[in-house]
C-alpha atoms as a PDB file:
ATOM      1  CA  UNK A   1     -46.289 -33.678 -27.886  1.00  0.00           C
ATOM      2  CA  UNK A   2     -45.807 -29.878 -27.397  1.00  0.00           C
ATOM      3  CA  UNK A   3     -43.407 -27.637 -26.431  1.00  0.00           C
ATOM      4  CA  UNK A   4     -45.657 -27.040 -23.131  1.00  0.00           C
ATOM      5  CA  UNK A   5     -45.300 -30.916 -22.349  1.00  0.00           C
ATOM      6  CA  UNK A   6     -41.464 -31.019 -23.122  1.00  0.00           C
ATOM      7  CA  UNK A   7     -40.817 -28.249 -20.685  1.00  0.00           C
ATOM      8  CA  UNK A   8     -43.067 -29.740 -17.973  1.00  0.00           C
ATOM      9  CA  UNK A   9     -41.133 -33.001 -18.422  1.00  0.00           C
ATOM     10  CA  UNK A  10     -38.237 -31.318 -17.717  1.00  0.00           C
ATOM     11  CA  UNK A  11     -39.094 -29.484 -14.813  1.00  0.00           C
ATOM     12  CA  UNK A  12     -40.072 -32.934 -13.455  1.00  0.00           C
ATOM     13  CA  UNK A  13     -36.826 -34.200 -13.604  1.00  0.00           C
ATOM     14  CA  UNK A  14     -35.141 -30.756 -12.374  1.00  0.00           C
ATOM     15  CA  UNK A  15     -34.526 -32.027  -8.852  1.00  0.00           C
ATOM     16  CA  UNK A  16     -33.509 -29.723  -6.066  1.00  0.00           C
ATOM     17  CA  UNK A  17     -30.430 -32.127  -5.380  1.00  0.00           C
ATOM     18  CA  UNK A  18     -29.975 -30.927  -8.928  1.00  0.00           C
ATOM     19  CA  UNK A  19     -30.257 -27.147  -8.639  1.00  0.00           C
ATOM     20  CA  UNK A  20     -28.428 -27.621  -5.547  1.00  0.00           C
ATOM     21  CA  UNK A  21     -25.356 -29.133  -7.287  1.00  0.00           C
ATOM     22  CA  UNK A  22     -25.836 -26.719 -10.230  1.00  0.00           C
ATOM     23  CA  UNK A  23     -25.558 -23.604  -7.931  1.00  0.00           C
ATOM     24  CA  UNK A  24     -22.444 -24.728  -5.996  1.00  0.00           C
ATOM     25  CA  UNK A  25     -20.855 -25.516  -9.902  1.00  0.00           C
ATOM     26  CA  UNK A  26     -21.924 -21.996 -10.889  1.00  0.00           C
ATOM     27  CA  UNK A  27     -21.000 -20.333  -7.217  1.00  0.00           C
ATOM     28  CA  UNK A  28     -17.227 -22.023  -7.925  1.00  0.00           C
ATOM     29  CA  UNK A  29     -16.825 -20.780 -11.191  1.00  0.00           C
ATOM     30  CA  UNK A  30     -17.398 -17.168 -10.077  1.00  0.00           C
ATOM     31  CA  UNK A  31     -14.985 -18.078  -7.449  1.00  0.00           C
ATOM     32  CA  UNK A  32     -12.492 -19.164  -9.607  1.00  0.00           C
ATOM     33  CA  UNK A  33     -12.952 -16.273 -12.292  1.00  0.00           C
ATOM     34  CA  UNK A  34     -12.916 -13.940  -9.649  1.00  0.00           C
ATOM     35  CA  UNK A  35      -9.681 -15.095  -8.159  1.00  0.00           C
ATOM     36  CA  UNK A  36      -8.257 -14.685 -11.602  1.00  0.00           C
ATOM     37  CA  UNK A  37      -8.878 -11.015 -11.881  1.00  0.00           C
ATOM     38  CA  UNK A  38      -8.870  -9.713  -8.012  1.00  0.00           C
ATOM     39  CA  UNK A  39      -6.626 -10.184  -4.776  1.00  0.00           C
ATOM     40  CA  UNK A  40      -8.495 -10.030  -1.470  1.00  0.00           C
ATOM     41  CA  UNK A  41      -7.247  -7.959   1.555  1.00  0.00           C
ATOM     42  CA  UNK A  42      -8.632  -8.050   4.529  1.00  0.00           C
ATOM     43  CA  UNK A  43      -9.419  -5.056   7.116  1.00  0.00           C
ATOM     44  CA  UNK A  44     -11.331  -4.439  10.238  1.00  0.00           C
ATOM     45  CA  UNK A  45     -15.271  -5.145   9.441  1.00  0.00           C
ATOM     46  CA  UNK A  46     -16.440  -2.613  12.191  1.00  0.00           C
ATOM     47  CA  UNK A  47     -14.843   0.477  10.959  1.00  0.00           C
ATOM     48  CA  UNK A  48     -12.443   1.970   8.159  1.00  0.00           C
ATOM     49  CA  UNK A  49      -8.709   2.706   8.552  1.00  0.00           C
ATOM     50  CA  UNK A  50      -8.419   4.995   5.945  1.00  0.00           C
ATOM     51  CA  UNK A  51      -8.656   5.331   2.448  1.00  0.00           C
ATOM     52  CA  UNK A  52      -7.642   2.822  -0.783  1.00  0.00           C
ATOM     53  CA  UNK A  53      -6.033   3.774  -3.556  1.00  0.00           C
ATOM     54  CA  UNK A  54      -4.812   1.981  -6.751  1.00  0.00           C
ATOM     55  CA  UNK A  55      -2.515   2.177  -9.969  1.00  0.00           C
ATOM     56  CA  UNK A  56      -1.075   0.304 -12.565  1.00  0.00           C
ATOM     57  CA  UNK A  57       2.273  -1.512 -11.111  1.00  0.00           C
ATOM     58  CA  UNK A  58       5.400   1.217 -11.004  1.00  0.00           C
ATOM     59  CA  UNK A  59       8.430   2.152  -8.929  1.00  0.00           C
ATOM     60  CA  UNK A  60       7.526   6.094  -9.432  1.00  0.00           C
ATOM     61  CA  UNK A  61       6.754   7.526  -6.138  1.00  0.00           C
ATOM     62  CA  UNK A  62       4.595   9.772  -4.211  1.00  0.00           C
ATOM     63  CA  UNK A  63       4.176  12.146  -7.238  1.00  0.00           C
ATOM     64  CA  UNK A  64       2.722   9.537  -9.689  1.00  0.00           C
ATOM     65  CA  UNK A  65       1.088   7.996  -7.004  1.00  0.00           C
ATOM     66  CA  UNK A  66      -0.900  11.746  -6.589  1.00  0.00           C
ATOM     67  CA  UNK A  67      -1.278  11.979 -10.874  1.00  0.00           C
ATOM     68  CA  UNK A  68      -2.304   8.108 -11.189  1.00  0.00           C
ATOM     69  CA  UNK A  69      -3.658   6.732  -8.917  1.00  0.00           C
ATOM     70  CA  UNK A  70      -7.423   6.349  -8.697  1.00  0.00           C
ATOM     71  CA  UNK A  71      -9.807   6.083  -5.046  1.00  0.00           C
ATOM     72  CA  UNK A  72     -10.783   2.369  -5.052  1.00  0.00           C
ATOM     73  CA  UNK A  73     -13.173   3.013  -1.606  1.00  0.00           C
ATOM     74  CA  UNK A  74     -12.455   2.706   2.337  1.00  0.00           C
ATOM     75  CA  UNK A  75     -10.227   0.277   4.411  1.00  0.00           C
ATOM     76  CA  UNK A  76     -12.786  -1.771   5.513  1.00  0.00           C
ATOM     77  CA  UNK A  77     -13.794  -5.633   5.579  1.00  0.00           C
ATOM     78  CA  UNK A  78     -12.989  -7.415   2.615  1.00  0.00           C
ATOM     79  CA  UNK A  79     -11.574  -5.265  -0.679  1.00  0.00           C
ATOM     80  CA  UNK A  80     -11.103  -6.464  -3.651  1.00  0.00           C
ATOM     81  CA  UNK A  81      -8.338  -5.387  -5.482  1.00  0.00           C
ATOM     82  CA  UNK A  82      -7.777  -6.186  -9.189  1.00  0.00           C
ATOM     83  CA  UNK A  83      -4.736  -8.264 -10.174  1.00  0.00           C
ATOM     84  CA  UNK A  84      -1.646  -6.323 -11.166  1.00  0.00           C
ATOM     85  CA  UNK A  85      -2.642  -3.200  -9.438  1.00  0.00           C
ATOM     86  CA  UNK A  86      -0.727  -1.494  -6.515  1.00  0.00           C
ATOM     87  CA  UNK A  87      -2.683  -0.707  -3.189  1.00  0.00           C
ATOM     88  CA  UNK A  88      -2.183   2.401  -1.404  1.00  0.00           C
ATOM     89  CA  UNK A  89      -3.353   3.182   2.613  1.00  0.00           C
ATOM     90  CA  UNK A  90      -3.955   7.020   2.922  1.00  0.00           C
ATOM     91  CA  UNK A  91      -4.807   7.448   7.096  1.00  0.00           C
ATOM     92  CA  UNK A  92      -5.853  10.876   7.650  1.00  0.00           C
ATOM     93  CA  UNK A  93      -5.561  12.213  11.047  1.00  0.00           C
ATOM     94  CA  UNK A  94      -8.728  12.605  11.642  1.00  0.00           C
ATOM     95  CA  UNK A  95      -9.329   9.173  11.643  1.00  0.00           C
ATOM     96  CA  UNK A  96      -6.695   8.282  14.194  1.00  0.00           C
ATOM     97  CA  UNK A  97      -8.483  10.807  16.355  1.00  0.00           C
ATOM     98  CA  UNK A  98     -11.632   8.938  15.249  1.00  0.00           C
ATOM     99  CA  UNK A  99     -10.223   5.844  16.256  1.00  0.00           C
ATOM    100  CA  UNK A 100      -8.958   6.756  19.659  1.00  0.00           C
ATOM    101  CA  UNK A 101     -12.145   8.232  20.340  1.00  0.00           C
ATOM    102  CA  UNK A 102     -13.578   4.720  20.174  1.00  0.00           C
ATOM    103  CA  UNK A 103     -10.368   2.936  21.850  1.00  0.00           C
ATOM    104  CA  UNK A 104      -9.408   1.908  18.505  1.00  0.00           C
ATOM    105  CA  UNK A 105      -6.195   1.687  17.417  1.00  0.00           C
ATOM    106  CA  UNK A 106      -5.264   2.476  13.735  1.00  0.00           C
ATOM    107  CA  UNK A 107      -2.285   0.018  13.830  1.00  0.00           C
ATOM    108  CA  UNK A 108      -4.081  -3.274  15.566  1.00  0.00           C
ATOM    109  CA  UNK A 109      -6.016  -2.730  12.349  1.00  0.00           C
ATOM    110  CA  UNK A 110      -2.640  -2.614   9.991  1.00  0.00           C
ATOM    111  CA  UNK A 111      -2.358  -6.287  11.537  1.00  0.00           C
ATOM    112  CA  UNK A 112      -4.804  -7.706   9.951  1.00  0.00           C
ATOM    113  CA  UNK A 113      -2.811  -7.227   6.267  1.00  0.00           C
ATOM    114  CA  UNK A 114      -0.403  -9.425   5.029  1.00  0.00           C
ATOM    115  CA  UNK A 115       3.486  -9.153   3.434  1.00  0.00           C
ATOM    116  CA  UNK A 116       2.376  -7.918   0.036  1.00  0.00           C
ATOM    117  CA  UNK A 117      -1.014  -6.549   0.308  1.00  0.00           C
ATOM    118  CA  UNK A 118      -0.044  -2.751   0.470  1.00  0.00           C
ATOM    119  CA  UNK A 119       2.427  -1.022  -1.874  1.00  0.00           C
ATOM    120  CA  UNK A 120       2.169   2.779  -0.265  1.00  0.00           C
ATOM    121  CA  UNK A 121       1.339   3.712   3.409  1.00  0.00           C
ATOM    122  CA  UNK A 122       0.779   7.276   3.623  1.00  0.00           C
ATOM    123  CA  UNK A 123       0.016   8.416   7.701  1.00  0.00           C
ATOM    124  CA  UNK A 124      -0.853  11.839   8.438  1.00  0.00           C
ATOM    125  CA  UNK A 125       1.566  14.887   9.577  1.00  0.00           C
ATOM    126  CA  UNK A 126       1.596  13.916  13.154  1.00  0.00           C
ATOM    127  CA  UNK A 127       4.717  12.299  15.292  1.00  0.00           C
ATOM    128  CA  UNK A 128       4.213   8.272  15.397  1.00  0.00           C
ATOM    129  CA  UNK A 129       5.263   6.894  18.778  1.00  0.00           C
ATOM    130  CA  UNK A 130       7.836   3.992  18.868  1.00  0.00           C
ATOM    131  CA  UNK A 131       5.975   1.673  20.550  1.00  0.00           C
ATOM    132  CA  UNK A 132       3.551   1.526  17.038  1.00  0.00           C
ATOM    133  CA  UNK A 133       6.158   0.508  14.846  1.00  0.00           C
ATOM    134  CA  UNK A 134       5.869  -2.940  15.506  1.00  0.00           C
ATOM    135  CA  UNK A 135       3.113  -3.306  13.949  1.00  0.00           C
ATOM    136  CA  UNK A 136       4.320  -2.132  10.688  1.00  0.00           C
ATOM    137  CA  UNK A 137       7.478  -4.785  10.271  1.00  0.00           C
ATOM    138  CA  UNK A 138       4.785  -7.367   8.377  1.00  0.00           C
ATOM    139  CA  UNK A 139       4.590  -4.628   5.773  1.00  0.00           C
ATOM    140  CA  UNK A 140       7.623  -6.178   3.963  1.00  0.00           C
ATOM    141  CA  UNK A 141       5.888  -5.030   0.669  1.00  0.00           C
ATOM    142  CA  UNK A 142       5.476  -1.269   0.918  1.00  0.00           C
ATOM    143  CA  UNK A 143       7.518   0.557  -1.348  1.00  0.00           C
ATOM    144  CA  UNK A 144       6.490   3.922  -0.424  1.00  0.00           C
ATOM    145  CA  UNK A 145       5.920   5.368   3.223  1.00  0.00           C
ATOM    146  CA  UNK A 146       5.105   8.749   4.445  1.00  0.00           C
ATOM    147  CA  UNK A 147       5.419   9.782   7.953  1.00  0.00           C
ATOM    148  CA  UNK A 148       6.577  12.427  10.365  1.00  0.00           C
ATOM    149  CA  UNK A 149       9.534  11.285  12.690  1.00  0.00           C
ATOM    150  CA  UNK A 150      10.375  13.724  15.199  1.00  0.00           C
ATOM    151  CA  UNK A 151      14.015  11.566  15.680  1.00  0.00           C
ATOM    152  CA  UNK A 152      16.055   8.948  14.398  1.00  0.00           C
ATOM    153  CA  UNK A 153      17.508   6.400  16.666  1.00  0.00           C
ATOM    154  CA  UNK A 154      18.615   2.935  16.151  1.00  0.00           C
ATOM    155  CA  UNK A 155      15.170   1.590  16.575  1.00  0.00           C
ATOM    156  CA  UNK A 156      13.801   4.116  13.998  1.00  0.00           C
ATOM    157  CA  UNK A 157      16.619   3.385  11.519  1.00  0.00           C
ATOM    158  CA  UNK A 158      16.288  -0.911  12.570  1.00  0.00           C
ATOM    159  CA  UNK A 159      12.357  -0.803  12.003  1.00  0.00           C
ATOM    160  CA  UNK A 160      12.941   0.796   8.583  1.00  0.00           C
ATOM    161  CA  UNK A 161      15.682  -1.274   7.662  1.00  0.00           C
ATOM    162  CA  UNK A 162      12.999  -4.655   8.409  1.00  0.00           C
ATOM    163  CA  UNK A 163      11.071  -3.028   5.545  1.00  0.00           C
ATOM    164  CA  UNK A 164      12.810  -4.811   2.785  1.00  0.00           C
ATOM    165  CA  UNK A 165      11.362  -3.403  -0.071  1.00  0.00           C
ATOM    166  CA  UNK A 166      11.010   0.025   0.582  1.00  0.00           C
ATOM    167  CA  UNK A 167      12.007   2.463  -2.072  1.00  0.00           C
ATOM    168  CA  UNK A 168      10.716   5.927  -0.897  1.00  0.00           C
ATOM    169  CA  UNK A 169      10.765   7.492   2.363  1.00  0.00           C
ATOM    170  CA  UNK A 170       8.896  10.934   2.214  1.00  0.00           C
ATOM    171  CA  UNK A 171       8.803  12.652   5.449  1.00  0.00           C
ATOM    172  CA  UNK A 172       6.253  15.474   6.837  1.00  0.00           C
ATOM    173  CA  UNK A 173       7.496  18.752   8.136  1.00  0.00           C
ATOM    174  CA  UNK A 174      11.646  20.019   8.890  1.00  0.00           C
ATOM    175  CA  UNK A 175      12.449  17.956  12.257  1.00  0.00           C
ATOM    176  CA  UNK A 176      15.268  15.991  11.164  1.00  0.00           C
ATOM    177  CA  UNK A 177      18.826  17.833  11.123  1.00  0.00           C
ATOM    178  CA  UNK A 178      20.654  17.012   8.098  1.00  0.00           C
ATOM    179  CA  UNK A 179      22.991  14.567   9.705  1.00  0.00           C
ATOM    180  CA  UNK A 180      19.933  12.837  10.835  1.00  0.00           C
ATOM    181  CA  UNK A 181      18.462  12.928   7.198  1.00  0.00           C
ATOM    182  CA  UNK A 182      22.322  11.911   5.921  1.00  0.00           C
ATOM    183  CA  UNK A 183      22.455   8.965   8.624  1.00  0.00           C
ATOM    184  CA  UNK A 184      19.044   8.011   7.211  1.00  0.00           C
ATOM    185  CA  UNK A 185      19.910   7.586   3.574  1.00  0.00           C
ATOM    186  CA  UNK A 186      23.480   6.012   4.039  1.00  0.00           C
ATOM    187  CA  UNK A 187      21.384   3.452   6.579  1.00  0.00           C
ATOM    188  CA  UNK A 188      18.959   2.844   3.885  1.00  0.00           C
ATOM    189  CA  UNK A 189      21.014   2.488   0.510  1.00  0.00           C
ATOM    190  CA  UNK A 190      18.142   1.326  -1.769  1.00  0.00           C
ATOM    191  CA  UNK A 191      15.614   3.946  -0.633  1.00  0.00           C
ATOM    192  CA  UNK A 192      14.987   7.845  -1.255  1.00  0.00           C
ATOM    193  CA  UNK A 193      14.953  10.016   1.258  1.00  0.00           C
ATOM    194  CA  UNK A 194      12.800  13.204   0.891  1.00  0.00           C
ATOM    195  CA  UNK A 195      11.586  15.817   2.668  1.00  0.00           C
ATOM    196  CA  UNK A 196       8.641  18.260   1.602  1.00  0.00           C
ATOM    197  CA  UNK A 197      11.668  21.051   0.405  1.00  0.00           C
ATOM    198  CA  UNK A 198      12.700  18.280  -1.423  1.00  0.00           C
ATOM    199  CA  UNK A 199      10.195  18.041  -3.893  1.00  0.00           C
ATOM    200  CA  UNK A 200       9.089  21.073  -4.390  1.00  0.00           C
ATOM    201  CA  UNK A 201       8.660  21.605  -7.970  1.00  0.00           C
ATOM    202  CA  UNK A 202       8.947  18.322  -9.079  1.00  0.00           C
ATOM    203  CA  UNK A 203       5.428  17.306  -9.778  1.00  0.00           C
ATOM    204  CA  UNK A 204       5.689  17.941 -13.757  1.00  0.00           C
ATOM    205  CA  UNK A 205       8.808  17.174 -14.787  1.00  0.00           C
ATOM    206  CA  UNK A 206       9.567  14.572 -12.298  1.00  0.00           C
ATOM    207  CA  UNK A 207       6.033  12.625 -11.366  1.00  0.00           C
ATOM    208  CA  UNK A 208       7.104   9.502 -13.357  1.00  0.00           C
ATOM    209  CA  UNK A 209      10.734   8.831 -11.999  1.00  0.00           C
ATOM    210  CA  UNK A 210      11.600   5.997 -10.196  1.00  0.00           C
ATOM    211  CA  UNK A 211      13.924   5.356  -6.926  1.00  0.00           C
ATOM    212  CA  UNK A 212      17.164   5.061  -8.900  1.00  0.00           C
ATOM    213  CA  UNK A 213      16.653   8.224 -11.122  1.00  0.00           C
ATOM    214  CA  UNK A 214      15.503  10.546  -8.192  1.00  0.00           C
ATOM    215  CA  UNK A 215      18.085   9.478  -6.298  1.00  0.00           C
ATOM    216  CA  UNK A 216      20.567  10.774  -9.785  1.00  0.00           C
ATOM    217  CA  UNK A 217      18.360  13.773  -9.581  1.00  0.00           C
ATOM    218  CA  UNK A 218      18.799  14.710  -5.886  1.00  0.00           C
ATOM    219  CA  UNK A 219      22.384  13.846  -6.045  1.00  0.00           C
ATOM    220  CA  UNK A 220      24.604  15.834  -8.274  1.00  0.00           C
ATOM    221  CA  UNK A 221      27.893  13.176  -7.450  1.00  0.00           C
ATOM    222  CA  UNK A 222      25.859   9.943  -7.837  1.00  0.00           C
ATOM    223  CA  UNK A 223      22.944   7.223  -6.552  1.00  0.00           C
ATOM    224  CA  UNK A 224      23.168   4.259  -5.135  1.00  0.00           C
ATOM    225  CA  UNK A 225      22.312   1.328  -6.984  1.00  0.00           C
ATOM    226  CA  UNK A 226      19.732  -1.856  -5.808  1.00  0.00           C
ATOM    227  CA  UNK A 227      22.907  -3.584  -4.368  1.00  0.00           C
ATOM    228  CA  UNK A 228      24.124  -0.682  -2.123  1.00  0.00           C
ATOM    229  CA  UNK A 229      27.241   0.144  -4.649  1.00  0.00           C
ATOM    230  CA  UNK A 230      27.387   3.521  -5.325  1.00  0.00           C
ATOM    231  CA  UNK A 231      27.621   4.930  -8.978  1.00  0.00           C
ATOM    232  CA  UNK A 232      29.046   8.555 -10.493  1.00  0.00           C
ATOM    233  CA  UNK A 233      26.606  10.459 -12.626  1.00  0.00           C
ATOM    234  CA  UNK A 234      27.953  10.370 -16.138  1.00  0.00           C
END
Protein backbone atom coordinates (compact mmCIF):
# COMPACT_ATOMS: atom_id res chain seq x y z
CA UNK A 1 0.00 0.00 0.00
CA UNK A 2 1.28 3.60 -0.54
CA UNK A 3 1.63 6.55 1.17
CA UNK A 4 -1.27 7.99 -1.24
CA UNK A 5 -3.64 5.10 0.09
CA UNK A 6 -2.63 5.60 3.84
CA UNK A 7 -3.53 9.23 3.68
CA UNK A 8 -6.82 8.62 1.82
CA UNK A 9 -7.67 6.09 4.55
CA UNK A 10 -7.29 8.56 6.89
CA UNK A 11 -9.16 11.23 5.51
CA UNK A 12 -11.98 8.63 5.43
CA UNK A 13 -12.10 8.27 8.89
CA UNK A 14 -11.52 12.19 9.59
CA UNK A 15 -15.17 12.83 10.42
CA UNK A 16 -16.55 16.31 10.73
CA UNK A 17 -17.93 15.30 14.31
CA UNK A 18 -14.19 14.85 14.53
CA UNK A 19 -12.82 18.16 13.27
CA UNK A 20 -15.61 19.59 15.08
CA UNK A 21 -14.44 18.26 18.48
CA UNK A 22 -10.79 18.89 17.47
CA UNK A 23 -11.45 22.67 16.86
CA UNK A 24 -13.38 23.33 20.11
CA UNK A 25 -10.09 21.29 21.95
CA UNK A 26 -7.76 23.61 20.03
CA UNK A 27 -10.22 26.91 20.39
CA UNK A 28 -9.98 26.06 24.50
CA UNK A 29 -6.48 25.77 24.65
CA UNK A 30 -5.94 29.23 23.12
CA UNK A 31 -8.46 30.22 25.62
CA UNK A 32 -6.77 28.92 28.37
CA UNK A 33 -3.15 30.09 27.24
CA UNK A 34 -4.48 33.29 26.60
CA UNK A 35 -6.01 33.76 29.98
CA UNK A 36 -2.62 32.91 31.34
CA UNK A 37 -0.82 35.79 29.80
CA UNK A 38 -3.70 38.65 29.36
CA UNK A 39 -6.59 40.24 31.57
CA UNK A 40 -9.65 41.40 29.63
CA UNK A 41 -11.33 44.84 30.22
CA UNK A 42 -14.15 45.76 28.83
CA UNK A 43 -15.22 49.30 27.22
CA UNK A 44 -17.92 50.77 25.13
CA UNK A 45 -17.89 48.84 21.54
CA UNK A 46 -19.34 51.97 19.68
CA UNK A 47 -16.73 54.46 20.45
CA UNK A 48 -13.35 55.08 22.45
CA UNK A 49 -13.03 56.80 25.85
CA UNK A 50 -9.66 57.66 25.61
CA UNK A 51 -6.41 56.33 25.38
CA UNK A 52 -4.54 52.97 27.10
CA UNK A 53 -1.49 52.93 28.48
CA UNK A 54 0.69 50.26 30.21
CA UNK A 55 3.87 49.54 32.46
CA UNK A 56 5.50 47.12 34.40
CA UNK A 57 3.72 47.03 38.07
CA UNK A 58 5.11 50.18 40.37
CA UNK A 59 3.96 52.66 43.00
CA UNK A 60 6.05 55.60 41.12
CA UNK A 61 3.67 58.12 39.91
CA UNK A 62 2.73 60.39 37.19
CA UNK A 63 6.44 60.97 36.25
CA UNK A 64 7.35 57.27 35.59
CA UNK A 65 4.12 56.75 34.34
CA UNK A 66 5.21 59.68 31.44
CA UNK A 67 9.10 57.86 31.13
CA UNK A 68 7.58 54.15 31.15
CA UNK A 69 4.82 53.65 30.14
CA UNK A 70 4.10 52.50 26.60
CA UNK A 71 0.50 53.33 24.27
CA UNK A 72 -1.22 49.90 24.30
CA UNK A 73 -4.24 51.41 21.73
CA UNK A 74 -7.83 53.09 22.40
CA UNK A 75 -10.54 52.48 25.13
CA UNK A 76 -12.66 50.59 23.16
CA UNK A 77 -14.51 47.05 23.19
CA UNK A 78 -12.57 44.39 24.51
CA UNK A 79 -8.55 45.10 25.40
CA UNK A 80 -6.38 42.85 26.25
CA UNK A 81 -4.01 43.63 28.68
CA UNK A 82 -1.00 41.42 29.53
CA UNK A 83 -0.75 39.93 33.03
CA UNK A 84 1.28 41.91 35.54
CA UNK A 85 1.02 45.13 33.72
CA UNK A 86 -0.66 48.37 35.05
CA UNK A 87 -3.47 50.06 32.87
CA UNK A 88 -3.65 53.66 32.49
CA UNK A 89 -7.01 55.85 31.05
CA UNK A 90 -5.65 59.14 29.47
CA UNK A 91 -9.27 61.17 28.42
CA UNK A 92 -8.36 64.11 26.51
CA UNK A 93 -10.78 66.86 26.35
CA UNK A 94 -11.44 66.69 23.18
CA UNK A 95 -13.00 63.59 23.49
CA UNK A 96 -15.43 64.61 26.20
CA UNK A 97 -16.42 67.32 23.76
CA UNK A 98 -16.55 64.45 21.23
CA UNK A 99 -18.67 62.58 23.37
CA UNK A 100 -21.19 65.20 24.27
CA UNK A 101 -21.45 66.00 20.79
CA UNK A 102 -22.98 62.55 20.32
CA UNK A 103 -24.96 62.56 23.84
CA UNK A 104 -22.33 60.41 25.12
CA UNK A 105 -21.16 60.51 28.31
CA UNK A 106 -17.43 59.76 29.10
CA UNK A 107 -18.32 58.42 32.61
CA UNK A 108 -21.49 55.93 31.69
CA UNK A 109 -18.55 54.48 29.76
CA UNK A 110 -16.08 54.35 33.06
CA UNK A 111 -19.05 51.95 34.24
CA UNK A 112 -18.49 49.42 32.29
CA UNK A 113 -14.80 48.67 34.19
CA UNK A 114 -14.43 46.81 37.12
CA UNK A 115 -12.52 47.28 40.84
CA UNK A 116 -9.05 46.54 39.54
CA UNK A 117 -9.01 47.02 35.90
CA UNK A 118 -7.39 50.59 35.85
CA UNK A 119 -4.30 51.63 37.85
CA UNK A 120 -4.10 55.56 36.57
CA UNK A 121 -7.05 57.80 35.42
CA UNK A 122 -5.72 60.83 33.95
CA UNK A 123 -8.94 63.45 32.81
CA UNK A 124 -8.17 66.51 31.06
CA UNK A 125 -7.62 70.23 32.58
CA UNK A 126 -11.24 71.01 32.76
CA UNK A 127 -13.57 71.34 36.14
CA UNK A 128 -15.48 67.80 36.70
CA UNK A 129 -19.01 68.39 37.98
CA UNK A 130 -20.12 66.57 41.21
CA UNK A 131 -22.82 64.87 39.98
CA UNK A 132 -19.97 62.58 37.77
CA UNK A 133 -18.22 61.36 40.61
CA UNK A 134 -20.35 58.62 41.21
CA UNK A 135 -19.38 56.93 38.68
CA UNK A 136 -15.84 56.77 39.63
CA UNK A 137 -16.33 55.07 43.38
CA UNK A 138 -16.03 51.35 41.50
CA UNK A 139 -12.52 52.49 40.67
CA UNK A 140 -11.30 51.08 44.05
CA UNK A 141 -8.01 50.17 42.16
CA UNK A 142 -6.62 53.41 40.78
CA UNK A 143 -3.60 54.46 42.33
CA UNK A 144 -3.05 57.52 40.44
CA UNK A 145 -5.72 60.26 39.42
CA UNK A 146 -5.40 63.52 37.72
CA UNK A 147 -8.05 66.06 37.67
CA UNK A 148 -8.94 69.69 38.03
CA UNK A 149 -11.24 70.48 41.12
CA UNK A 150 -12.33 73.91 41.23
CA UNK A 151 -13.36 73.15 45.29
CA UNK A 152 -13.18 70.82 47.98
CA UNK A 153 -16.19 70.01 49.98
CA UNK A 154 -17.15 67.07 51.97
CA UNK A 155 -18.44 65.26 48.98
CA UNK A 156 -15.16 65.94 47.07
CA UNK A 157 -13.00 64.89 50.04
CA UNK A 158 -15.86 61.59 50.81
CA UNK A 159 -15.67 60.46 47.01
CA UNK A 160 -11.86 60.45 47.25
CA UNK A 161 -11.69 58.92 50.45
CA UNK A 162 -14.09 55.70 48.72
CA UNK A 163 -11.00 55.34 46.51
CA UNK A 164 -9.16 52.99 48.73
CA UNK A 165 -6.12 52.57 47.04
CA UNK A 166 -5.23 55.72 45.79
CA UNK A 167 -1.70 56.87 46.19
CA UNK A 168 -1.34 60.06 44.01
CA UNK A 169 -3.56 62.88 43.57
CA UNK A 170 -2.09 65.32 40.87
CA UNK A 171 -4.24 68.23 40.25
CA UNK A 172 -4.48 70.65 37.02
CA UNK A 173 -4.08 74.36 37.33
CA UNK A 174 -3.81 76.80 40.99
CA UNK A 175 -7.64 76.73 42.21
CA UNK A 176 -7.27 75.24 45.47
CA UNK A 177 -6.09 77.67 48.43
CA UNK A 178 -3.57 76.05 50.49
CA UNK A 179 -5.86 75.24 53.34
CA UNK A 180 -7.92 73.52 50.80
CA UNK A 181 -4.77 71.60 49.46
CA UNK A 182 -3.71 71.10 53.48
CA UNK A 183 -7.41 69.81 54.30
CA UNK A 184 -6.89 67.52 51.30
CA UNK A 185 -3.75 65.74 52.34
CA UNK A 186 -4.52 65.46 56.18
CA UNK A 187 -8.11 63.89 54.76
CA UNK A 188 -6.20 61.57 52.65
CA UNK A 189 -3.15 60.25 54.81
CA UNK A 190 -1.89 57.53 52.40
CA UNK A 191 -1.99 59.67 49.25
CA UNK A 192 0.22 62.59 47.65
CA UNK A 193 -1.07 65.58 46.98
CA UNK A 194 0.45 67.63 44.09
CA UNK A 195 -0.10 70.38 42.19
CA UNK A 196 1.65 71.28 38.74
CA UNK A 197 4.23 73.88 40.97
CA UNK A 198 4.74 70.93 42.73
CA UNK A 199 6.61 69.01 40.44
CA UNK A 200 8.28 71.12 38.60
CA UNK A 201 11.67 69.87 38.14
CA UNK A 202 11.25 66.62 39.30
CA UNK A 203 11.09 64.57 36.19
CA UNK A 204 14.95 63.40 36.38
CA UNK A 205 15.83 63.04 39.61
CA UNK A 206 12.53 62.10 40.96
CA UNK A 207 10.51 59.98 38.03
CA UNK A 208 11.02 56.66 39.93
CA UNK A 209 9.85 57.58 43.57
CA UNK A 210 7.08 56.17 45.09
CA UNK A 211 4.09 57.65 47.42
CA UNK A 212 6.03 57.30 50.67
CA UNK A 213 9.36 58.90 49.42
CA UNK A 214 7.65 61.93 47.63
CA UNK A 215 5.73 62.49 50.35
CA UNK A 216 9.65 62.64 52.50
CA UNK A 217 10.58 64.78 49.58
CA UNK A 218 7.73 67.35 49.66
CA UNK A 219 7.83 67.41 53.35
CA UNK A 220 10.90 68.66 55.04
CA UNK A 221 9.31 67.54 58.88
CA UNK A 222 8.04 64.09 57.77
CA UNK A 223 5.43 61.62 55.63
CA UNK A 224 2.88 59.76 56.58
CA UNK A 225 3.16 56.21 56.56
CA UNK A 226 0.47 53.37 54.87
CA UNK A 227 -1.28 53.30 58.35
CA UNK A 228 -1.89 57.10 58.71
CA UNK A 229 1.02 57.44 61.57
CA UNK A 230 3.12 60.07 60.85
CA UNK A 231 7.02 59.70 60.80
CA UNK A 232 10.11 62.49 61.28
CA UNK A 233 12.62 62.57 58.48
CA UNK A 234 15.84 61.25 59.90
Amino acid sequence: MTDDDHSEQHLDRVTPRAVEVRSRLVKRGLENLLARTFREVLFPDDRSIGSLYFRDHSDAGEIAWQVHSKRLGEAKGAVQVPIGKDLGLIITEQEIADASAARFSIFSGLLWLNAGDLQALVFPPVNIELDYFSSLEVLEGVKLMKIRLSQVGDQEVEFLKALTSLRWLCLWGEDLSEKELENLRNELPNCVVLTESSTEGLVNKNSAYTAKEMMEVLNEQGYRDENGTFRRRR
